[in-house]
Protein backbone atom coordinates (compact mmCIF):
# COMPACT_ATOMS: atom_id res chain seq x y z
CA UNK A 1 -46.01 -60.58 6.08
CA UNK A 2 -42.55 -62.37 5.59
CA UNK A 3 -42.77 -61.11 1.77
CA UNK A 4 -43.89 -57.12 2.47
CA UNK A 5 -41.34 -56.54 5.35
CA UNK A 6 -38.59 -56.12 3.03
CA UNK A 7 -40.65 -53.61 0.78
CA UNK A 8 -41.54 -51.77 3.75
CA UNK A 9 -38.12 -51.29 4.70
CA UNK A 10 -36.33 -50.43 1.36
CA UNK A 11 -39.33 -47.93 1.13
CA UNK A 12 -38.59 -46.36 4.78
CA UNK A 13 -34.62 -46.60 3.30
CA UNK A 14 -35.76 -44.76 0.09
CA UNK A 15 -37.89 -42.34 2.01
CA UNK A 16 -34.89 -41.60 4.45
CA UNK A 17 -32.48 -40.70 2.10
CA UNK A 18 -34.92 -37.88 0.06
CA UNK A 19 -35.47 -36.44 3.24
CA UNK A 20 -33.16 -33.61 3.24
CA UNK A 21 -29.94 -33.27 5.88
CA UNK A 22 -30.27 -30.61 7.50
CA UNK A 23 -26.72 -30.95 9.38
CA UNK A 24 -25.80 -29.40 5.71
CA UNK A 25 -26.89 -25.91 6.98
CA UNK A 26 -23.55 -25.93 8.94
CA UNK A 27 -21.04 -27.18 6.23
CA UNK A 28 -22.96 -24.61 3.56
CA UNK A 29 -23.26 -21.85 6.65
CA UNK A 30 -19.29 -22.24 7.11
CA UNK A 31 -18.97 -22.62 3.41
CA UNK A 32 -20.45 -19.16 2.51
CA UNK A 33 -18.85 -17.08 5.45
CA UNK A 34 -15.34 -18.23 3.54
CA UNK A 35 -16.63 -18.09 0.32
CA UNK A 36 -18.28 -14.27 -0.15
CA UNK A 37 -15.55 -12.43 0.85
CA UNK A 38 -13.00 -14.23 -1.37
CA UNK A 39 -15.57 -13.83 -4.46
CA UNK A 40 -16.03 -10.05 -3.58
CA UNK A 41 -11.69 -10.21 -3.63
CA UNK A 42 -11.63 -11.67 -6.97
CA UNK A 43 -14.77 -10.05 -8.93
CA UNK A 44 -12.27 -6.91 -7.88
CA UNK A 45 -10.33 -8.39 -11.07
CA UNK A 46 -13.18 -6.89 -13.26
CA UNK A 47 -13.38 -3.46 -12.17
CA UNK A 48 -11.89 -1.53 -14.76
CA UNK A 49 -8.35 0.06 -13.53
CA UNK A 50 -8.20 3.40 -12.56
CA UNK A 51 -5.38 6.22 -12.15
CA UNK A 52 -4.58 4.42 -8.59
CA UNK A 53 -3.95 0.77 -9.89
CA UNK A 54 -1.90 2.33 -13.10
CA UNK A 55 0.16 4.29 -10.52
CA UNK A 56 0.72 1.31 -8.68
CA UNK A 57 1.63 -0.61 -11.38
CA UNK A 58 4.56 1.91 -12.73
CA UNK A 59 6.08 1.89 -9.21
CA UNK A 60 5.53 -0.44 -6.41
CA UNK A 61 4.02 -3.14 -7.87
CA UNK A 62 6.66 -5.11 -9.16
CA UNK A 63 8.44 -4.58 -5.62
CA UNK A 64 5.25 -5.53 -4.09
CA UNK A 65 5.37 -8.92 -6.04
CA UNK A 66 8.93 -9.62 -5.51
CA UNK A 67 8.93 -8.86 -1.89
CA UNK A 68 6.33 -11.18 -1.34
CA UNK A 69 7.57 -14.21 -3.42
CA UNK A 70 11.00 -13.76 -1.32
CA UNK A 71 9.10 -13.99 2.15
CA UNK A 72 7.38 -16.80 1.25
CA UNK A 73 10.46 -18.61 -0.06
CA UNK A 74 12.22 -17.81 2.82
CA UNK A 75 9.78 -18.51 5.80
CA UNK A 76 9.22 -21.54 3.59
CA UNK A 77 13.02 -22.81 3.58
CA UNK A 78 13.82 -21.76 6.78
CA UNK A 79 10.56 -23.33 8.76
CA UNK A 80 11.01 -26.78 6.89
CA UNK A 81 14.84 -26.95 8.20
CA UNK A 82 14.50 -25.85 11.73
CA UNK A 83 10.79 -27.93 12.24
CA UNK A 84 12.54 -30.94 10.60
CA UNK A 85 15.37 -31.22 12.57
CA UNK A 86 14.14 -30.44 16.10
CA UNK A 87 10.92 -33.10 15.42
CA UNK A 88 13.34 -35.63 14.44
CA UNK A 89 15.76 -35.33 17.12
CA UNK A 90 12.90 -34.48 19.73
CA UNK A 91 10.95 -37.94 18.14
CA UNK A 92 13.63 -40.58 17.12
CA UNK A 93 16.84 -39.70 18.97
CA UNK A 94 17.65 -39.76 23.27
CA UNK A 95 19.49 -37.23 24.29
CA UNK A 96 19.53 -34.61 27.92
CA UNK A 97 16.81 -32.63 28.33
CA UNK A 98 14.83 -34.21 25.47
CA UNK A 99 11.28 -34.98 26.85
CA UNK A 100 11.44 -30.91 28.03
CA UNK A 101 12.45 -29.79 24.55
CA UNK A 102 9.22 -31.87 22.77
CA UNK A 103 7.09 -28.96 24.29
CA UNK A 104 9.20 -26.47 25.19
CA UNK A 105 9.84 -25.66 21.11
CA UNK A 106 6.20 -24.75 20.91
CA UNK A 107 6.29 -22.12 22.73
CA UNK A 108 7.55 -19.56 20.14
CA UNK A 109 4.45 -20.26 18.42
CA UNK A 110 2.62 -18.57 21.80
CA UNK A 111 3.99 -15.37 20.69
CA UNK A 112 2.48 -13.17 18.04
CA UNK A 113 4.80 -12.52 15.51
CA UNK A 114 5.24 -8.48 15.28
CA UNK A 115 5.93 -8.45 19.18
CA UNK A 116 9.11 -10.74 18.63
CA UNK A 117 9.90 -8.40 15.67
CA UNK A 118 9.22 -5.34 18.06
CA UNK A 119 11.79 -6.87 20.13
CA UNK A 120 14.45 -7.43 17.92
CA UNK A 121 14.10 -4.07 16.52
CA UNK A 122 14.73 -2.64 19.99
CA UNK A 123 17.63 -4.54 20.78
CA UNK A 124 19.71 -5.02 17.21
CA UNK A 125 18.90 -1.36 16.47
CA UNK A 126 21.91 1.40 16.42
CA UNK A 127 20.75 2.73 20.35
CA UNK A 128 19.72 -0.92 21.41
CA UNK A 129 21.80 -2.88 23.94
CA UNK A 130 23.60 -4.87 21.65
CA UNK A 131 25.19 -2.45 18.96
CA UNK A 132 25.86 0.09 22.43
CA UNK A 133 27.30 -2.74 24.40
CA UNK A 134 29.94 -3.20 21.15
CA UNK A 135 30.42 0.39 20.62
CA UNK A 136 31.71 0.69 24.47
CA UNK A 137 33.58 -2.37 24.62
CA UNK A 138 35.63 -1.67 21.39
CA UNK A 139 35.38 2.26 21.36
CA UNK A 140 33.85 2.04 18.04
CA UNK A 141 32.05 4.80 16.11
CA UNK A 142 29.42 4.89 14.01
CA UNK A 143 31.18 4.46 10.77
CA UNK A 144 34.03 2.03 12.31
CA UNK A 145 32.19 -1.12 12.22
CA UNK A 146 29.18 -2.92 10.10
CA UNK A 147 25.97 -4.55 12.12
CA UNK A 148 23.32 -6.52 9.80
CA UNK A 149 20.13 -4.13 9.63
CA UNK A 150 17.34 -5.98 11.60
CA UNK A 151 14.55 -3.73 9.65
CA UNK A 152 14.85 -5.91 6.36
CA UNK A 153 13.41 -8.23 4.43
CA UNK A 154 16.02 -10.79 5.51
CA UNK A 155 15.38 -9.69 9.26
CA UNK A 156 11.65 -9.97 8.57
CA UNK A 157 12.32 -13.73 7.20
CA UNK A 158 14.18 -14.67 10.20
CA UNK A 159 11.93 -13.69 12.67
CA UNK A 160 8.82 -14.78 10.92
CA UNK A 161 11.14 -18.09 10.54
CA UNK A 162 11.74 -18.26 14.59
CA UNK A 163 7.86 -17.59 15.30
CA UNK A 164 6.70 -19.94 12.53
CA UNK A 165 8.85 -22.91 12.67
CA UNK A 166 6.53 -25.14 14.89
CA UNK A 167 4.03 -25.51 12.79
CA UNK A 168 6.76 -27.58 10.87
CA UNK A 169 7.49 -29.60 14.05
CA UNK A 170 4.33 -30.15 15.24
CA UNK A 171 3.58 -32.18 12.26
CA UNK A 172 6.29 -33.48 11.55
CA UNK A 173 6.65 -34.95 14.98
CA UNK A 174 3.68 -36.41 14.78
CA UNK A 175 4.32 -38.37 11.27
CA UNK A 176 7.68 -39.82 12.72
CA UNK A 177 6.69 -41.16 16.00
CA UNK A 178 3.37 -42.58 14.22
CA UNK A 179 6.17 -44.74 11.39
CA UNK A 180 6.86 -47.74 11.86
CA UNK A 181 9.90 -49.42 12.40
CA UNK A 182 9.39 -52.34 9.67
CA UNK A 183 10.11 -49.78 6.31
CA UNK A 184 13.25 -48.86 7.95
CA UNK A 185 14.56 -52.52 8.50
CA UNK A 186 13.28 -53.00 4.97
CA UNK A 187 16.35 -50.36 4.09
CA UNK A 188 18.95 -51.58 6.23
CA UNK A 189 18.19 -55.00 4.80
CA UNK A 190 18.58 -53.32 0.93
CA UNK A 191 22.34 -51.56 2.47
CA UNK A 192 20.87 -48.01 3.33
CA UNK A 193 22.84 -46.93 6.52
CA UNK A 194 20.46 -44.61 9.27
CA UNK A 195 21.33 -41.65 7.70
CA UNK A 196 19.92 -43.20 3.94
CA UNK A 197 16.86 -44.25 5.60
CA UNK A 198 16.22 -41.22 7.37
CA UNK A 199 16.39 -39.22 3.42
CA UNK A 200 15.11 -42.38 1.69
CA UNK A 201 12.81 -43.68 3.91
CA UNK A 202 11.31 -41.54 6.55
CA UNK A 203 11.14 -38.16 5.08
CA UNK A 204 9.07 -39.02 1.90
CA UNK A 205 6.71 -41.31 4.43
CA UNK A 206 6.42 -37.86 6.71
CA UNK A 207 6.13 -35.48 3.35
CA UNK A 208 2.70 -34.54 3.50
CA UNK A 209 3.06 -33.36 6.95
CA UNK A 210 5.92 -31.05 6.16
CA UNK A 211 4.55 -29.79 3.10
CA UNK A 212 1.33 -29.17 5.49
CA UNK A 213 3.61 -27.37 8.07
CA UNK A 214 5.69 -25.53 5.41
CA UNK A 215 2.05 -24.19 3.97
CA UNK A 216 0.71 -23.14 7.12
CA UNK A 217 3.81 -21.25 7.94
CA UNK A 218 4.26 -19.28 4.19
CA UNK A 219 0.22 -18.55 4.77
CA UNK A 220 0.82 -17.30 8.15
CA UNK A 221 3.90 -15.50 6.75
CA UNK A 222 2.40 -13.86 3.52
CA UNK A 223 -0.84 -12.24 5.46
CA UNK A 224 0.89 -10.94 8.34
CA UNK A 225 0.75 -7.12 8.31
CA UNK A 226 2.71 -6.22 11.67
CA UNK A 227 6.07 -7.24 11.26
CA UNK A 228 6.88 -5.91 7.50
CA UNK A 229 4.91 -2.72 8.22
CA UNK A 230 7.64 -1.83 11.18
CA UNK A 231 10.32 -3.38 9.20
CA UNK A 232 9.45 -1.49 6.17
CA UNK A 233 9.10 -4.50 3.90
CA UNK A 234 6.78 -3.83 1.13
CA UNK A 235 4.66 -6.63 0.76
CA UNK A 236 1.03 -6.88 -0.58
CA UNK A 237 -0.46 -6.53 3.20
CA UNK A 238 1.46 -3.29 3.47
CA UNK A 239 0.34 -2.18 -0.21
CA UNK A 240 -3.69 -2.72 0.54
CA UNK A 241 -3.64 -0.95 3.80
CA UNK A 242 -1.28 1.88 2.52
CA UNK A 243 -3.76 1.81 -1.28
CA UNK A 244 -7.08 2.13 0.72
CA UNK A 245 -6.09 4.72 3.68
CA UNK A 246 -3.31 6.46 2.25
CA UNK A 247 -4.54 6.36 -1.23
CA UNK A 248 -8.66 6.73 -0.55
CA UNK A 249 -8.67 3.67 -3.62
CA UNK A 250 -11.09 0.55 -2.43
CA UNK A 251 -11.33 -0.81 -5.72
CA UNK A 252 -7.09 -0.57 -6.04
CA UNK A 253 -7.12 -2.26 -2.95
CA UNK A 254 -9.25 -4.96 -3.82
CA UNK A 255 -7.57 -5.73 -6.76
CA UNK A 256 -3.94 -5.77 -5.21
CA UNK A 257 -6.00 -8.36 -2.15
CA UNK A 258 -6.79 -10.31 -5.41
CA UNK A 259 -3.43 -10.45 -6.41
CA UNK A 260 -2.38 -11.91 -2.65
CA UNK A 261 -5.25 -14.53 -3.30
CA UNK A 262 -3.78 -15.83 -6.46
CA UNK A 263 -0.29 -16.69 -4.68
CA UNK A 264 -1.85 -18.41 -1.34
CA UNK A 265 -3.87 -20.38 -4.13
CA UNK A 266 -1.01 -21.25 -6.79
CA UNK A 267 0.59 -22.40 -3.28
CA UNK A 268 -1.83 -24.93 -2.88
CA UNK A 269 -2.12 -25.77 -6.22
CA UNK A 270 1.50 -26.32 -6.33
CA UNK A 271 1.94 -28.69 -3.34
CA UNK A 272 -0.90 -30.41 -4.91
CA UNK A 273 0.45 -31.06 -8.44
CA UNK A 274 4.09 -32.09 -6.72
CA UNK A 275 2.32 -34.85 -4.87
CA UNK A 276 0.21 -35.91 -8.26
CA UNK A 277 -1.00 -39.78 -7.71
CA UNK A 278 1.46 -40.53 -5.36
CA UNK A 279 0.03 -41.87 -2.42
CA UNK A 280 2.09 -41.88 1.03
CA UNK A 281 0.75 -44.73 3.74
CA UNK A 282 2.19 -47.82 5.22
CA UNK A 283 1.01 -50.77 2.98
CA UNK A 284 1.24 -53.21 6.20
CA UNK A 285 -0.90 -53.69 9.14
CA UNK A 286 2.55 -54.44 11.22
CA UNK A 287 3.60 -51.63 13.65
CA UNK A 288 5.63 -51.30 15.80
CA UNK A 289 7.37 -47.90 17.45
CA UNK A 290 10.61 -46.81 15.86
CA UNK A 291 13.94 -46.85 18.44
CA UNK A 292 15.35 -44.01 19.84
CA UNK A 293 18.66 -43.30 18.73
CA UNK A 294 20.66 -42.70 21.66
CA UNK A 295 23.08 -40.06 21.42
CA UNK A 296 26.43 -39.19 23.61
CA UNK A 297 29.14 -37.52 24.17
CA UNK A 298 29.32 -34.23 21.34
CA UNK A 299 26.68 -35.90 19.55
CA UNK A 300 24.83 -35.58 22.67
CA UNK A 301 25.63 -31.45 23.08
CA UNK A 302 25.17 -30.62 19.50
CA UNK A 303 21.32 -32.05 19.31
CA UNK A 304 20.75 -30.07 23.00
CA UNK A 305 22.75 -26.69 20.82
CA UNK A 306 20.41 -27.44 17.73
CA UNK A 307 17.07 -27.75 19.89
CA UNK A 308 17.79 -24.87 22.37
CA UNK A 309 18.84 -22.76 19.53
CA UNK A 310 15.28 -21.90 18.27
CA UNK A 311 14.05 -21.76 21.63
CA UNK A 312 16.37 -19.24 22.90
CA UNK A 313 15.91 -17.07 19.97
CA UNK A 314 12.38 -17.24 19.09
CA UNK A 315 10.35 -17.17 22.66
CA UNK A 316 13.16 -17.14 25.75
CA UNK A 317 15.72 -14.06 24.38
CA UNK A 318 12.78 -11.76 23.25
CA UNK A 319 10.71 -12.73 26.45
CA UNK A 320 13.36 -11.92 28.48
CA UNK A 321 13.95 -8.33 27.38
CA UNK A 322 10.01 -7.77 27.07
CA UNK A 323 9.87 -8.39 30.74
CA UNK A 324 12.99 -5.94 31.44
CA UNK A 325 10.80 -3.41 29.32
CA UNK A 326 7.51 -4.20 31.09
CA UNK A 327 9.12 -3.60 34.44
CA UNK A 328 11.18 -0.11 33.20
CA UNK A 329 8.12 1.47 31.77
CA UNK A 330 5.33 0.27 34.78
CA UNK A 331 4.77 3.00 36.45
CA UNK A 332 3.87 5.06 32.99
CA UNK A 333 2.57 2.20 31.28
CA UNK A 334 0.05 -0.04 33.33
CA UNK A 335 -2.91 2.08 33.79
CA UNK A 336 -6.79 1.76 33.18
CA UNK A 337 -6.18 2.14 29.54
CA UNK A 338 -3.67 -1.15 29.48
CA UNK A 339 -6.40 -2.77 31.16
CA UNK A 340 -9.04 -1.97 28.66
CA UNK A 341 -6.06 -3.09 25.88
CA UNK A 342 -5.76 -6.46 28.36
CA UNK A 343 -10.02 -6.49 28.10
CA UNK A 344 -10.48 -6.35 24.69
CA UNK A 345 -7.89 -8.70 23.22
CA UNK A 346 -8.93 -11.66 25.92
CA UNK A 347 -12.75 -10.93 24.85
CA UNK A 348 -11.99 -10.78 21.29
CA UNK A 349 -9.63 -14.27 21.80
CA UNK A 350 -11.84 -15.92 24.07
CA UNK A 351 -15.10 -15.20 21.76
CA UNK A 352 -13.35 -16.49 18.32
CA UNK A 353 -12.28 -18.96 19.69
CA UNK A 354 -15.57 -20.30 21.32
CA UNK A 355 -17.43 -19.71 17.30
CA UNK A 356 -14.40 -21.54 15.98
CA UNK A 357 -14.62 -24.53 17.55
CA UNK A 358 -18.75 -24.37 17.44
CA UNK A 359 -18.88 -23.88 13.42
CA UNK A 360 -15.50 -26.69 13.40
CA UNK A 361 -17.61 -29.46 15.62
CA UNK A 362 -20.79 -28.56 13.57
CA UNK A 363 -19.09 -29.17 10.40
CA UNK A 364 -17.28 -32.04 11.14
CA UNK A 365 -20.03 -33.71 12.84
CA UNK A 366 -21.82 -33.03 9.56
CA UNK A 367 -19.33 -34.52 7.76
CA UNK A 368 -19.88 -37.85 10.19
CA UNK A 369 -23.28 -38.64 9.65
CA UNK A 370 -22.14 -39.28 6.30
CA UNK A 371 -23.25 -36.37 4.18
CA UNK A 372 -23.40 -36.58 0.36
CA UNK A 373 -21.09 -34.44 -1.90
CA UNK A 374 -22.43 -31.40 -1.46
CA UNK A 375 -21.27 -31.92 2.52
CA UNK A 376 -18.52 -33.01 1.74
CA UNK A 377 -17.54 -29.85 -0.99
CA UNK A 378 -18.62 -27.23 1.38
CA UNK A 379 -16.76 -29.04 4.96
CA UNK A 380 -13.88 -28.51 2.12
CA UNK A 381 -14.30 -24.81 1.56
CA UNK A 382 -15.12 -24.18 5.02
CA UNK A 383 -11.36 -25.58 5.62
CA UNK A 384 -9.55 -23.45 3.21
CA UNK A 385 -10.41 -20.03 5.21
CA UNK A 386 -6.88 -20.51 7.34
CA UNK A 387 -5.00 -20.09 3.89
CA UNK A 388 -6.77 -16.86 2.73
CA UNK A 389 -5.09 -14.20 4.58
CA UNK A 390 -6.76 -11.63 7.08
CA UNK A 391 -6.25 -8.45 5.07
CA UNK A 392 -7.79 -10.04 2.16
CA UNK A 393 -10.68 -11.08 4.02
CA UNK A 394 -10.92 -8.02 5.86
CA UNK A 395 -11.20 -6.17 1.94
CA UNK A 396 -13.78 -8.46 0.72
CA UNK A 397 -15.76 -8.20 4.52
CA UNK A 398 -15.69 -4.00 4.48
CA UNK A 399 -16.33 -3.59 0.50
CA UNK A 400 -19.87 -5.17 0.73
CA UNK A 401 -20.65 -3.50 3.96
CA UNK A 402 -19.30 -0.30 2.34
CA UNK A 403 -21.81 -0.70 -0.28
CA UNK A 404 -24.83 -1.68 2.11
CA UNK A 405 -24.02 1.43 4.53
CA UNK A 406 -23.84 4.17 1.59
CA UNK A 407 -26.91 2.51 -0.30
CA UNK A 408 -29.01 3.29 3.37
CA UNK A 409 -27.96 6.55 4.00
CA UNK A 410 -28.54 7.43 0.32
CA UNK A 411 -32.30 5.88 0.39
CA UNK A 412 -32.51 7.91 4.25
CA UNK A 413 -31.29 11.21 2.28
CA UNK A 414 -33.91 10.67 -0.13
CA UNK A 415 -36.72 9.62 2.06
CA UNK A 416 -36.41 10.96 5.31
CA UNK A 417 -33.96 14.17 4.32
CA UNK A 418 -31.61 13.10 7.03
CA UNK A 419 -28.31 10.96 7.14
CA UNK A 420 -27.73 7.71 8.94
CA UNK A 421 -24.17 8.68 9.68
């Protein structure tokens, strides 16, 4: 018995790992709902052009692509300084009203992005408050004074910049609270002053978390639709919608969605090939919490300027004067048809949300119980559907469905004589 006890259990091993996981369903379930519309996007590539994508090409296209490539850049710059330097004053330095500023710069993030740039529109335009407020006090005219033009792709990158800049912090909060303070001694002991080891030390230690933040934002930045439509930005979200409704050209509009695809994915590429080999993790199992810098005097009031800076501008300003407008218009305004609006974006929230995390805990608990490779490649392709913008998606979700709807009523036509509608 001692000698066949080992068999047996090698055999009930060997017999355990052919049977088949089935917590793969969830990764390959996930997997797939990512995965077809992006391959309906890009076999879009093959459709031969037509008289739509040629027109395109000869005269919007290359405004389309430059547009774009600005916004990105941008957001990109913009985000990375502003999340930065909040997370490291909010994370390593002491200074008044510090511990309400670590949450209080989220909040911009609580605001969707083409309300804020509603809001600036309305009050930076020519009749807003701000350009009538300067035209009274000075007795200016029209033509006796210049105002920056909010509807613009520079307006459009700093608003998107205010909205989007906590994804930067977040992170990068997180990945300088969690260093530790041996690397920096290890500086200060080489001659590197705080200011050294913050550039030499800290930020390449917390790089993958700002490239991660910077990512997210640009993503979030090149599939929004709301704010360059109103500011009149042409971007490739404005050129699909405009391509399939104004132009009555699917297959245009798939192609120009595979065109937004290629630049979320040369993104990623690209932060991948900077970081190559290069690994970034402490190498010691020492810890311990890094000081807070403690900061008086002007020092003091230009960290509490820098923090409430973003906060102002991005969620307190424009909430203010969206409550002055929600209380002017009331009366003509908050009826049973707000309601309904109020209904169907908490239902639609509230619902995602509840799938999201489902389809996120299935996958990651299928990830757990130590799934082979093909877990592990489709929990990886199930992650990638925040980068692939919502237009896009929305393209390569209505093309198929498209197909399956005209391919019914044609067989009803021919079968029954009658339409499906």
């Amino acid at each position: 018995v001692s000698i066949a006890a080992p068999d047996i259990s090698d055999r009930l091993a060997a017999a355990a790992r052919r049977r088949p996981n089935r917590w793969v369903v969830a990764p390959l379930f996930a997997a797939a709902l990512v995965s077809v519309p992006v391959l309906v996007v890009v076999a879009q590539v093959f459709v031969p052009a037509g008289d739509v994508w040629r027109h395109l090409v000869d005269t919007v296209l290359a405004r389309y692509v430059a547009n774009t490539v600005w916004l990105g850049l941008g957001v990109g710059i913009a985000t990375l300084v502003l999340g930065t330097g909040t997370a490291w004053l909010c994370g390593m330095c002491r200074f008044p009203g510090r511990r309400w500023f670590e949450w209080a710069l989220l909040l911009p993030l609580a605001v969707p992005t083409y309300a804020i740039a509603f809001t600036y529109a309305g009050m930076l335009e020519y009749a807003g408050p701000a350009q009538t407020a300067l035209r009274e006090t000075f007795g200016w005219g029209r033509d006796d004074y210049w105002f920056p033009d909010i509807r613009s792709l520079g307006g459009a990158i700093v608003v998107m910049s205010l909205v989007l800049y906590p994804y930067v912090y977040m992170l990068a909060r997180a990945a300088f609270i969690g260093q530790s303070v041996c690397a920096l001694e290890i500086s200060r002991t080489l001659g590197r002053g705080p200011w050294r080891g913050f550039t030499g030390v800290a930020l390449p230690l917390a790089r993958p978390a700002l490239v991660a933040g910077v990512a997210l934002a640009v993503m979030e930045a090149l599939g929004d639709f709301g704010t360059v439509q109103y500011y009149g930005v042409d971007t490739f979200t404005t050129g699909i919608y405009r391509t399939w409704f104004g132009l009555g050209d699917a297959s245009a509009a798939g192609q120009l969605s595979a065109l937004l695809l290629g630049f979320v994915f040369l993104l990623l590429i690209g932060e991948r090939a900077s970081r190559g080999r290069a690994q970034y993790h402490h190498t010691t199992a020492r810890y311990r919490p890094l000081p807070a810098y403690p900061l008086r005097g002007a020092r003091a009031g230009l960290a509490v300027a820098a923090c409430l800076a973003p906060l102002v501008l991005g969620f307190l300003l424009p909430g203010a004067q969206l409550l002055v407008w929600t209380v002017q218009s009331a009366a003509e305004t908050l009826d049973w048809h707000f309601l309904s609006l109020v209904w169907h974006s908490v239902s639609l929230a509230a619902v995602t949300a509840v799938l999201a995390v489902a389809v996120a805990l299935l996958v990651a608990y299928a990830v757990r119980l130590g799934g082979g490779r093909l877990t592990r490649a489709a929990a990886r392709i199930a992650g990638l559907g925040y980068a692939v913008p919502g237009s896009v998606i929305a393209v390569g979700v209505l093309l198929p469905f498209a197909w399956i709807d005209t391919s019914i009523d044609a067989l009803a036509r021919d079968w029954f004589g009658r339409s499906t509608g």
